[in-house]
C-alpha atoms as a PDB file:
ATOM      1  CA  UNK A   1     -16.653 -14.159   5.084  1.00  0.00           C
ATOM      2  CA  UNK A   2     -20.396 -13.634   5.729  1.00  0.00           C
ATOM      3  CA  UNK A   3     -20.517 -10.687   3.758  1.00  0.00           C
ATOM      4  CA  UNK A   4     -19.166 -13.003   0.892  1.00  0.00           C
ATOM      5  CA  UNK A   5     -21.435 -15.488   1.646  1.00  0.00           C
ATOM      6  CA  UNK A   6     -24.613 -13.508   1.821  1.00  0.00           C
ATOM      7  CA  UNK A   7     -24.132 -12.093  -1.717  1.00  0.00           C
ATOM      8  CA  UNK A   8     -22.730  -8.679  -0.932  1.00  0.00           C
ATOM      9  CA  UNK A   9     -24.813  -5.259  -1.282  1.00  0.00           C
ATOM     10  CA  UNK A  10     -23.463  -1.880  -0.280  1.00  0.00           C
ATOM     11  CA  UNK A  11     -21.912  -0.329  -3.710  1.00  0.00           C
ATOM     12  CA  UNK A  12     -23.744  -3.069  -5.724  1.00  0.00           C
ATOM     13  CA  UNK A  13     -26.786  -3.512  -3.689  1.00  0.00           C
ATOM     14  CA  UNK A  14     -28.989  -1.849  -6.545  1.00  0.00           C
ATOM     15  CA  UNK A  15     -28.037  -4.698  -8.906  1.00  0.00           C
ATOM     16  CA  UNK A  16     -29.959  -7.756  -9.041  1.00  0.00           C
ATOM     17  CA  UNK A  17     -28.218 -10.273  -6.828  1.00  0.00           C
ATOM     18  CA  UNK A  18     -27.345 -12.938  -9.538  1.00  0.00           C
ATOM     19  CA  UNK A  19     -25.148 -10.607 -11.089  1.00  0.00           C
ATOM     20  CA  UNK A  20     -23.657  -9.090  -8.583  1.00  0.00           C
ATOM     21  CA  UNK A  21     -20.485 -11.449  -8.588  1.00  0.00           C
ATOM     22  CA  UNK A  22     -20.359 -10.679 -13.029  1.00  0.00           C
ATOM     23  CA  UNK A  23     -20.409  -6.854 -11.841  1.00  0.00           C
ATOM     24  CA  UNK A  24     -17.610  -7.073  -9.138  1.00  0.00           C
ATOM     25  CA  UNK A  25     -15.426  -9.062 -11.478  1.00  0.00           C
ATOM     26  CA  UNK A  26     -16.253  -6.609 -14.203  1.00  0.00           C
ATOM     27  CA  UNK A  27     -14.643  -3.484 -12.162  1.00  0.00           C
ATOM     28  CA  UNK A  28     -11.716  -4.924 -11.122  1.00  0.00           C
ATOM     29  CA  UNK A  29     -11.315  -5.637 -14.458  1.00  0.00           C
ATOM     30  CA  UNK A  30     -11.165  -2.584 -15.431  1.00  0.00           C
ATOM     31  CA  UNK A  31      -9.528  -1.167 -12.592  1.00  0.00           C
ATOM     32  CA  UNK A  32      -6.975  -4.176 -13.157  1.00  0.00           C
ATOM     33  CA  UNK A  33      -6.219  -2.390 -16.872  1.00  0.00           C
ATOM     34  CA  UNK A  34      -4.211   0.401 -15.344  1.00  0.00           C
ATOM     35  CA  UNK A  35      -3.658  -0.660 -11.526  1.00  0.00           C
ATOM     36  CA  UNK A  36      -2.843  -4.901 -12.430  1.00  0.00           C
ATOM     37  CA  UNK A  37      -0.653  -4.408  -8.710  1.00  0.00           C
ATOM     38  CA  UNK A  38      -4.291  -5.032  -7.052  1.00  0.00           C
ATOM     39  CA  UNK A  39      -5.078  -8.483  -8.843  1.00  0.00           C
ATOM     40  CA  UNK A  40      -5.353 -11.641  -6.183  1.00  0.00           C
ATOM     41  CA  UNK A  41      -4.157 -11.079  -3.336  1.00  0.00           C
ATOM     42  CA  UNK A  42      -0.854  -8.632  -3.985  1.00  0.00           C
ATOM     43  CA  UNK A  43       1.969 -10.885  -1.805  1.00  0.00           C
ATOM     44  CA  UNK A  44       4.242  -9.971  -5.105  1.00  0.00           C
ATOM     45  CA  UNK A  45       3.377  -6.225  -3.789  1.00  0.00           C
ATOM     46  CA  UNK A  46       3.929  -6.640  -0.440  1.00  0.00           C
ATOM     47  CA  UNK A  47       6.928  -8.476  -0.502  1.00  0.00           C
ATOM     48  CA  UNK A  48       8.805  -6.297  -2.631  1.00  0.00           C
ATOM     49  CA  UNK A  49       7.913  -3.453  -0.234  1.00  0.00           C
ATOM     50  CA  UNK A  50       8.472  -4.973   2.715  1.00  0.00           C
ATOM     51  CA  UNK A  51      11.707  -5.790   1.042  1.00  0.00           C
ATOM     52  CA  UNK A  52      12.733  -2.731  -0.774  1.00  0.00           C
ATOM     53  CA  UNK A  53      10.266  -0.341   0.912  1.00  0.00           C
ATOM     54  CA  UNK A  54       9.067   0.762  -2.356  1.00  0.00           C
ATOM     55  CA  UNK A  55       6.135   0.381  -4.773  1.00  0.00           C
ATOM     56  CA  UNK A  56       6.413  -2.169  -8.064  1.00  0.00           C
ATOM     57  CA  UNK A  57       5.933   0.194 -11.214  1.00  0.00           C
ATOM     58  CA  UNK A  58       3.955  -1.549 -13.775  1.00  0.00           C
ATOM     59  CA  UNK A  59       4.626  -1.061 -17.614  1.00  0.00           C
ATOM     60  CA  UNK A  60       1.908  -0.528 -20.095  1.00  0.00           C
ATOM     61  CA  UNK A  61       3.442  -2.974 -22.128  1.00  0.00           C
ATOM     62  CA  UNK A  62       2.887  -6.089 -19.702  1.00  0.00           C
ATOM     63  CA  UNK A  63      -0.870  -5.709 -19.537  1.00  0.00           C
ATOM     64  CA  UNK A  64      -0.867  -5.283 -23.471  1.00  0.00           C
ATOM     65  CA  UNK A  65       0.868  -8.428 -23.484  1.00  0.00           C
ATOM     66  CA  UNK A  66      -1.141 -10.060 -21.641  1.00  0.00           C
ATOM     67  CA  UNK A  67      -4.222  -8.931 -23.339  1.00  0.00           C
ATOM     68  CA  UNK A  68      -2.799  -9.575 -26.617  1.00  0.00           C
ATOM     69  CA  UNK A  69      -1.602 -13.019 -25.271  1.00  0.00           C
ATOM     70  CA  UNK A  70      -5.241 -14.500 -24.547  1.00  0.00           C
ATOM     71  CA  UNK A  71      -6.993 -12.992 -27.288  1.00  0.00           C
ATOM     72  CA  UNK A  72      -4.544 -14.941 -29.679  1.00  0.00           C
ATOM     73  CA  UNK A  73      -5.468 -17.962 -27.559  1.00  0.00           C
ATOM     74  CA  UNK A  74      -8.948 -17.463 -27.908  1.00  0.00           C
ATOM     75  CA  UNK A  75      -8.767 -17.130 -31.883  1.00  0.00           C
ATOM     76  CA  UNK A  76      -6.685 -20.092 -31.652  1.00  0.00           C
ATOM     77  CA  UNK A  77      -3.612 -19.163 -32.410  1.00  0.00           C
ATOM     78  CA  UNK A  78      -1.880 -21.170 -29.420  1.00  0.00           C
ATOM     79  CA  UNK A  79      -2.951 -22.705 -26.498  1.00  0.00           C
ATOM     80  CA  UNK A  80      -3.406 -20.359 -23.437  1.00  0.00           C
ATOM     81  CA  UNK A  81      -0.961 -22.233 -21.861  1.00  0.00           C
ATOM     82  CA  UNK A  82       1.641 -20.522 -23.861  1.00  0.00           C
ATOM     83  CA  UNK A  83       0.105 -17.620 -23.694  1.00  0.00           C
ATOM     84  CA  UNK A  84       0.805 -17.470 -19.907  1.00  0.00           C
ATOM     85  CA  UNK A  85       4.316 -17.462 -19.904  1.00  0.00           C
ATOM     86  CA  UNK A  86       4.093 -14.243 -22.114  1.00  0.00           C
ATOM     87  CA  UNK A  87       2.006 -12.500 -20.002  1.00  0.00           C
ATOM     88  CA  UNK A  88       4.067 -13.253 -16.841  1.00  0.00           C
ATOM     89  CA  UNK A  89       7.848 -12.199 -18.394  1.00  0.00           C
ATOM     90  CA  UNK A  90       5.922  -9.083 -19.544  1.00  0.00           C
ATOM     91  CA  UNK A  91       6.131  -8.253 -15.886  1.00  0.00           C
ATOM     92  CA  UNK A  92       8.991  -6.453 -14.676  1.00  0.00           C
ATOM     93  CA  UNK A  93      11.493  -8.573 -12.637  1.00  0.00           C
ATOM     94  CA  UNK A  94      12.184  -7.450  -8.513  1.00  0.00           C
ATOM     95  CA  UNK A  95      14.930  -5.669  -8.795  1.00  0.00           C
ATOM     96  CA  UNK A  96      13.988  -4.122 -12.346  1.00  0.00           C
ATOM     97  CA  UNK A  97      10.387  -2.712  -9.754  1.00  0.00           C
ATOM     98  CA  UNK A  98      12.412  -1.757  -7.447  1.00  0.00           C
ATOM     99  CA  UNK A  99      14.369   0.565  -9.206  1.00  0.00           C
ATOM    100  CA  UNK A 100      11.072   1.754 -11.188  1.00  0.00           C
ATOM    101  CA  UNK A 101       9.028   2.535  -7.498  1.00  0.00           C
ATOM    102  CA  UNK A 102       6.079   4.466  -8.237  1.00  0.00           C
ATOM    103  CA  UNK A 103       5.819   8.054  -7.027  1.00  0.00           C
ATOM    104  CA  UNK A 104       3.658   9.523  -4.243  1.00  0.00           C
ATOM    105  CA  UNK A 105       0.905  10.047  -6.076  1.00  0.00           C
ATOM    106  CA  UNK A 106       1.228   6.948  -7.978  1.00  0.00           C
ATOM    107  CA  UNK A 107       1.172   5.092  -4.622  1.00  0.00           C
ATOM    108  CA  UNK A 108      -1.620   7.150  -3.919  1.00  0.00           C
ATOM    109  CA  UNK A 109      -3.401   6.685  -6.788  1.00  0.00           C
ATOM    110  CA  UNK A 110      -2.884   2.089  -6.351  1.00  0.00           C
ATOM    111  CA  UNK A 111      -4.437   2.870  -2.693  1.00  0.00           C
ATOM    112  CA  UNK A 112      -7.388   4.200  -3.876  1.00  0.00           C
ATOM    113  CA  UNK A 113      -7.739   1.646  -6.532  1.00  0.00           C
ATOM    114  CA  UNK A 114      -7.141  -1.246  -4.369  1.00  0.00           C
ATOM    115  CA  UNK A 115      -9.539   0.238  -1.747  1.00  0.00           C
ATOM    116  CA  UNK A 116     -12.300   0.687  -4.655  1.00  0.00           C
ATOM    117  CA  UNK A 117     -11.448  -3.029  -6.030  1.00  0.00           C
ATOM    118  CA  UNK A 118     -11.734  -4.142  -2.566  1.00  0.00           C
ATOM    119  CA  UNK A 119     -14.864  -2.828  -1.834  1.00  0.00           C
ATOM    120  CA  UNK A 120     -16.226  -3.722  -5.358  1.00  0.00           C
ATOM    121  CA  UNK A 121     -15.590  -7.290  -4.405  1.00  0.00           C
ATOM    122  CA  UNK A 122     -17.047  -7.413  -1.242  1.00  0.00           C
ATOM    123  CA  UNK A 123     -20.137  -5.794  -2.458  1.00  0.00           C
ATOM    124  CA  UNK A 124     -20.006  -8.574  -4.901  1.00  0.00           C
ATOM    125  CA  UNK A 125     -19.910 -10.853  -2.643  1.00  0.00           C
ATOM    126  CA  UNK A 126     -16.919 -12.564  -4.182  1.00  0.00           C
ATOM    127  CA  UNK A 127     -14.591 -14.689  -2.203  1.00  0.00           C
ATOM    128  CA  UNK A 128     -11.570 -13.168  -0.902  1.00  0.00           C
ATOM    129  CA  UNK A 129     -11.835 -11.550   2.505  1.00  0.00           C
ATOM    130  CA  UNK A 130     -10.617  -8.664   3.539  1.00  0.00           C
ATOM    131  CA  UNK A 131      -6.999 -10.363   5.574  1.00  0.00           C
ATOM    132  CA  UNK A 132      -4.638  -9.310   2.168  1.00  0.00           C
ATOM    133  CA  UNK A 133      -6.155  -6.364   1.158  1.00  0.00           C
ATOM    134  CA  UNK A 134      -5.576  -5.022   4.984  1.00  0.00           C
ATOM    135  CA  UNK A 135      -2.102  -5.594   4.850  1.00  0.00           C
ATOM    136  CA  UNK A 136      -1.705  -4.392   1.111  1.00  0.00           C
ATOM    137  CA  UNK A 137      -3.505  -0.883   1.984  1.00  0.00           C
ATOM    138  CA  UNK A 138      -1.973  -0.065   5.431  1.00  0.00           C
ATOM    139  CA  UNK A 139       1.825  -1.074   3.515  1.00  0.00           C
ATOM    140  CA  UNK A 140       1.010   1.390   0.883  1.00  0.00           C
ATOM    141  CA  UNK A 141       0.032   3.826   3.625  1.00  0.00           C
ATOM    142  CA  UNK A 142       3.375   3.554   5.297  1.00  0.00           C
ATOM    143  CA  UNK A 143       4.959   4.053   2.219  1.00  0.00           C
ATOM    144  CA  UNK A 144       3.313   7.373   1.201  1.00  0.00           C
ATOM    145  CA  UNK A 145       3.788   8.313   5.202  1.00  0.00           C
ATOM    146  CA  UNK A 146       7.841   7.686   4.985  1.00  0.00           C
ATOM    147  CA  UNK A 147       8.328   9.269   1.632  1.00  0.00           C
ATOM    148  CA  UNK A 148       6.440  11.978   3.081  1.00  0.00           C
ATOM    149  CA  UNK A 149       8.264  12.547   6.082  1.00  0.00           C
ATOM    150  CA  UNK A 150      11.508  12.549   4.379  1.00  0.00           C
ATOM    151  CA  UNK A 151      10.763  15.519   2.220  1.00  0.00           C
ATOM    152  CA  UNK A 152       9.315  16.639   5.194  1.00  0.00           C
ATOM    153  CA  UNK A 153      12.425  16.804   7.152  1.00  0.00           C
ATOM    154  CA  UNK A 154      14.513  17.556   4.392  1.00  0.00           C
ATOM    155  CA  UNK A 155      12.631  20.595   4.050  1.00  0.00           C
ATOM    156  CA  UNK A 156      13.449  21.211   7.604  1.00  0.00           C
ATOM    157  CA  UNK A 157      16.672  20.480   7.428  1.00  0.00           C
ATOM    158  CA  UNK A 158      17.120  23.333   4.138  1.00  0.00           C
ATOM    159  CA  UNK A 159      14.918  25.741   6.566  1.00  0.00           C
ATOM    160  CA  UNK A 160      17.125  25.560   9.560  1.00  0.00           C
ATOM    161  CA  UNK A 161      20.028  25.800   7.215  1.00  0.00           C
ATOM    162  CA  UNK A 162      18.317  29.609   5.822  1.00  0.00           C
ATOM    163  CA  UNK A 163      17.917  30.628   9.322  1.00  0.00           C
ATOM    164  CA  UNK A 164      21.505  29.515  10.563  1.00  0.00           C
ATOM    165  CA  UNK A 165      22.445  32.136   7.558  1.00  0.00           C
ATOM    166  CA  UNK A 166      20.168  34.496   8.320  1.00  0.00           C
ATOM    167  CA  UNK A 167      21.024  34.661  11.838  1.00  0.00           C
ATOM    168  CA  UNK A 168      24.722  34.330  11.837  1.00  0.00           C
ATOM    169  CA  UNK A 169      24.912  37.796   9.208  1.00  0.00           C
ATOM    170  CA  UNK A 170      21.841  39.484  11.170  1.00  0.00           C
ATOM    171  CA  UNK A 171      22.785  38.982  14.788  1.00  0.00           C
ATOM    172  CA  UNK A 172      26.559  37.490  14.709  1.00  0.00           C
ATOM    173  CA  UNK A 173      25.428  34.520  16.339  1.00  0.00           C
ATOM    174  CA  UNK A 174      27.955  31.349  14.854  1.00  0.00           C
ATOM    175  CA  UNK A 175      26.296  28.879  13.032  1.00  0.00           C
ATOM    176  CA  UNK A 176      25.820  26.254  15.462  1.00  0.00           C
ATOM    177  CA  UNK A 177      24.783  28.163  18.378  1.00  0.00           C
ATOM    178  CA  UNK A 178      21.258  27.350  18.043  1.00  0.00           C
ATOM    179  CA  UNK A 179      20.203  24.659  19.567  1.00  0.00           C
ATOM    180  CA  UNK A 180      17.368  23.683  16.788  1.00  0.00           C
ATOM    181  CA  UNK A 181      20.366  24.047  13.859  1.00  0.00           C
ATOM    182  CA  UNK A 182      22.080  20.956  15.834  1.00  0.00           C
ATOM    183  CA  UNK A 183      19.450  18.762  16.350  1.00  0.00           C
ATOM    184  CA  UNK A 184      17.082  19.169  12.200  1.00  0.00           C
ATOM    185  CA  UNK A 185      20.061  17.988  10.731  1.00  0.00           C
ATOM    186  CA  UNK A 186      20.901  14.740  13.222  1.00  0.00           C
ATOM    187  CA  UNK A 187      17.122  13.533  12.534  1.00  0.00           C
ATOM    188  CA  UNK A 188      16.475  10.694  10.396  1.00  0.00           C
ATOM    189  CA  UNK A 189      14.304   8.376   9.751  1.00  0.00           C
ATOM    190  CA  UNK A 190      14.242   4.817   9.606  1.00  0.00           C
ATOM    191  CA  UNK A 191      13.648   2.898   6.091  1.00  0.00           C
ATOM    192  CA  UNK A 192      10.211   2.522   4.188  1.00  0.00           C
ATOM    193  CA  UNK A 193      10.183  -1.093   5.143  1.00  0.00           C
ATOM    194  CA  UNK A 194       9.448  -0.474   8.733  1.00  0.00           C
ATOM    195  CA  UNK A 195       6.660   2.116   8.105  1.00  0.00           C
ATOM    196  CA  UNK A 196       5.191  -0.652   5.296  1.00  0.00           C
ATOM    197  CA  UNK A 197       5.128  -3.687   7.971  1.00  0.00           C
ATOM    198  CA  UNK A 198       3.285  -1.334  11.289  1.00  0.00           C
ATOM    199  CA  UNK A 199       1.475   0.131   8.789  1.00  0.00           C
ATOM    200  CA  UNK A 200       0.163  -2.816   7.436  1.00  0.00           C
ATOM    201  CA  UNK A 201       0.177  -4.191  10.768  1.00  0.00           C
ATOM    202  CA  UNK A 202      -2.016  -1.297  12.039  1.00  0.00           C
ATOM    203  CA  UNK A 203      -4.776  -1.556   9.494  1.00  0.00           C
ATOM    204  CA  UNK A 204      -4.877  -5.321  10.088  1.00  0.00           C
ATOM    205  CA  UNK A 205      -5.297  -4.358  13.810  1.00  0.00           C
ATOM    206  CA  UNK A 206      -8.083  -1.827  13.174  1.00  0.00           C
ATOM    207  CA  UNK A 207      -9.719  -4.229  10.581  1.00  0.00           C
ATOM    208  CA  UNK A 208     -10.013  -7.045  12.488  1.00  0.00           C
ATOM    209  CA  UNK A 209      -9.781  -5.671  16.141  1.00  0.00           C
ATOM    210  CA  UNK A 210      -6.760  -7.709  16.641  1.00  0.00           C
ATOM    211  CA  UNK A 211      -3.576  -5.793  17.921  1.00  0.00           C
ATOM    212  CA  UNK A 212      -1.648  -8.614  19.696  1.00  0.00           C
ATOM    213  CA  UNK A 213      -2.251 -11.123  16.598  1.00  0.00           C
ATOM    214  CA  UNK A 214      -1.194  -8.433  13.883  1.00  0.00           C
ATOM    215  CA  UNK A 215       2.174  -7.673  15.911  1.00  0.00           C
ATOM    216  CA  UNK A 216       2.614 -11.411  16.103  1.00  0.00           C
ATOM    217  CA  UNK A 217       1.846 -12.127  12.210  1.00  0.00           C
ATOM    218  CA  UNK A 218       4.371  -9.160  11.355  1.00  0.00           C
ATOM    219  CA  UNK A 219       7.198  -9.835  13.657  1.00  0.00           C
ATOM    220  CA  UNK A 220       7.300 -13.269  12.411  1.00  0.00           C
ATOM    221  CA  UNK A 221       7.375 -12.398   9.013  1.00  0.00           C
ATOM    222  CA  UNK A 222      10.203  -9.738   9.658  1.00  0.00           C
ATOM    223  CA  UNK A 223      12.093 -10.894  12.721  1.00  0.00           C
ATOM    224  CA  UNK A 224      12.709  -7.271  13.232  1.00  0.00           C
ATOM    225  CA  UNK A 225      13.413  -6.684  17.246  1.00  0.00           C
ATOM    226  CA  UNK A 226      13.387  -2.802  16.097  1.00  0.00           C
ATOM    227  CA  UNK A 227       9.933  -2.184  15.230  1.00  0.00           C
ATOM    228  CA  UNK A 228       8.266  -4.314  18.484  1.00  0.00           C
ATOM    229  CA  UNK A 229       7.490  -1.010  20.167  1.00  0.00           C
ATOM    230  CA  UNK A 230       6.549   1.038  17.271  1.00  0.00           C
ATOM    231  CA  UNK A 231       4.250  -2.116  16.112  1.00  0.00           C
ATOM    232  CA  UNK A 232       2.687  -2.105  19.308  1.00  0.00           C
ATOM    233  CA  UNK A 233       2.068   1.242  19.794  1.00  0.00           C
ATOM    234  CA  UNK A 234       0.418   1.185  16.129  1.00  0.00           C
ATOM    235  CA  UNK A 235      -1.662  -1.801  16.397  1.00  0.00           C
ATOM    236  CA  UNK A 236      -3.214  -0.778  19.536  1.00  0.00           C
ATOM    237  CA  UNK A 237      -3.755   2.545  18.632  1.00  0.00           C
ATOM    238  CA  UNK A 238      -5.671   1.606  15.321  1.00  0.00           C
ATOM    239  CA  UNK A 239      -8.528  -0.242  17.144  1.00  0.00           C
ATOM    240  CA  UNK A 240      -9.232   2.412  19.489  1.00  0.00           C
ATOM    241  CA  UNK A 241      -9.207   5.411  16.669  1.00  0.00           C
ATOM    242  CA  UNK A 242     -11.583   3.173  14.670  1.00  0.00           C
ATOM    243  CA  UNK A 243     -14.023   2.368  17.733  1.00  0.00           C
ATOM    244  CA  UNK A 244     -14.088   5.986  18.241  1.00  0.00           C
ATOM    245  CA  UNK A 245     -14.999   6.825  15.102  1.00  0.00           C
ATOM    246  CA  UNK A 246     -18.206   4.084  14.931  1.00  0.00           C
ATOM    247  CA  UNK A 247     -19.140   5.462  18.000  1.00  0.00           C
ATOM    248  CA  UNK A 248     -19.647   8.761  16.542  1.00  0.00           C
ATOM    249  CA  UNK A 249     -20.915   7.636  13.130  1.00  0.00           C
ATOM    250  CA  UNK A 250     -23.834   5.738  15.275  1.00  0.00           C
END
């Protein structure tokens, strides 16, 4: 809120504070082109992670539409108010997202270019705070953690197999006798929307320095008795990591 107030700096502090706010619009413009996920403040995103644990994939074809839809406005075609509706059903519906989740590196890719937006508009010193883009990042984190971790374990899982082999025709041990082969398989992990809300929960935590009131926010927007521990655990492990870390960048 100050920062917004105050005109911004850091990234844009070498342009000339009147147009700062023309510049930070300008870049998330253009970041908006390929990544439109990180335009306002992404509760479309979030919910459809926190509710399918997976990341919206956009379509070329609704930012085209969009685009196309406001410059026929502005040449007075129609009215933009019928452009709108175009735009919007350009989108993809919930369920037709969810089936179309972005890849790891796609998610990685809208992370980084909701992190740069973010910090474009701070700079700015647009309004917007930093509350939405907290929870956005840290969700997307806990995606790209639990898809991670799944190939992760799966990998695991295909080693131990090998080495069951290996060992059963190299030292006639059955397959089973090992302790570890009994154990990699029985390991799973819990769904991408649990990971989403501590991860988001966590940043918000760390941003703000707020563990008790990010569990709170979360576990009322979940209701989720599961994830109490694991959200505390996360949120007040975040503050610390980032303290120590400022205390060894000053």
């Amino acid at each position: 809120g100050g920062v917004g107030a105050a005109g911004g700096g850091g990234l844009l502090s070498w342009i000339p504070l009147p147009l700062r706010p023309a510049s930070g619009a300008l870049a998330c413009s253009i970041i908006s082109l390929s990544f439109p996920q990180i335009l306002f403040f992404g509760y479309h995103t979030l919910d459809l992670i926190f509710e399918f644990g997976r990341i919206a994939a956009t379509r070329p074809s609704a930012a085209m539409a969009a685009s196309a839809a406001l410059s026929s406005s502005l040449s007075g075609q129609f009215s933009l108010a019928g452009a709108l509706p175009i735009a919007i059903d350009a989108l993809p519906p919930p369920a037709a997202a969810y089936a179309s989740g972005v890849s790891v590196l796609g998610a990685t890719e809208l992370l980084v270019a909701k992190l740069f937006a973010t910090a474009f508009c701070t700079s700015s010193g647009l309004v917007g705070g930093t509350f939405a883009p907290s929870l956005f990042l840290g969700a997307i984190l806990g995606v790209i953690y639990h898809s991670i971790a799944t190939s992760a374990l799966a990998s695991a899982a295909n080693v131990v197999g090998i080495l069951q082999g290996a060992v059963h025709s190299t030292l006639g041990i059955p397959v089973g006798g090992l302790a570890l082969s009994r154990i990699v398989p029985q390991l799973s992990l819990v769904d991408a929307p649990a990971y989403a809300m501590i991860g988001g929960a966590a940043t918000l935590a760390s941003v703000f320095r707020a563990p008790l009131t990010a569990t709170m926010l979360l576990f009322e927007l979940t209701r989720e008795y599961e994830i109490v521990l694991p959200l505390l655990a996360a949120t007040g492990t975040g503050p610390l990591v980032v303290e120590w870390f400022s205390r060894q960048a000053s």
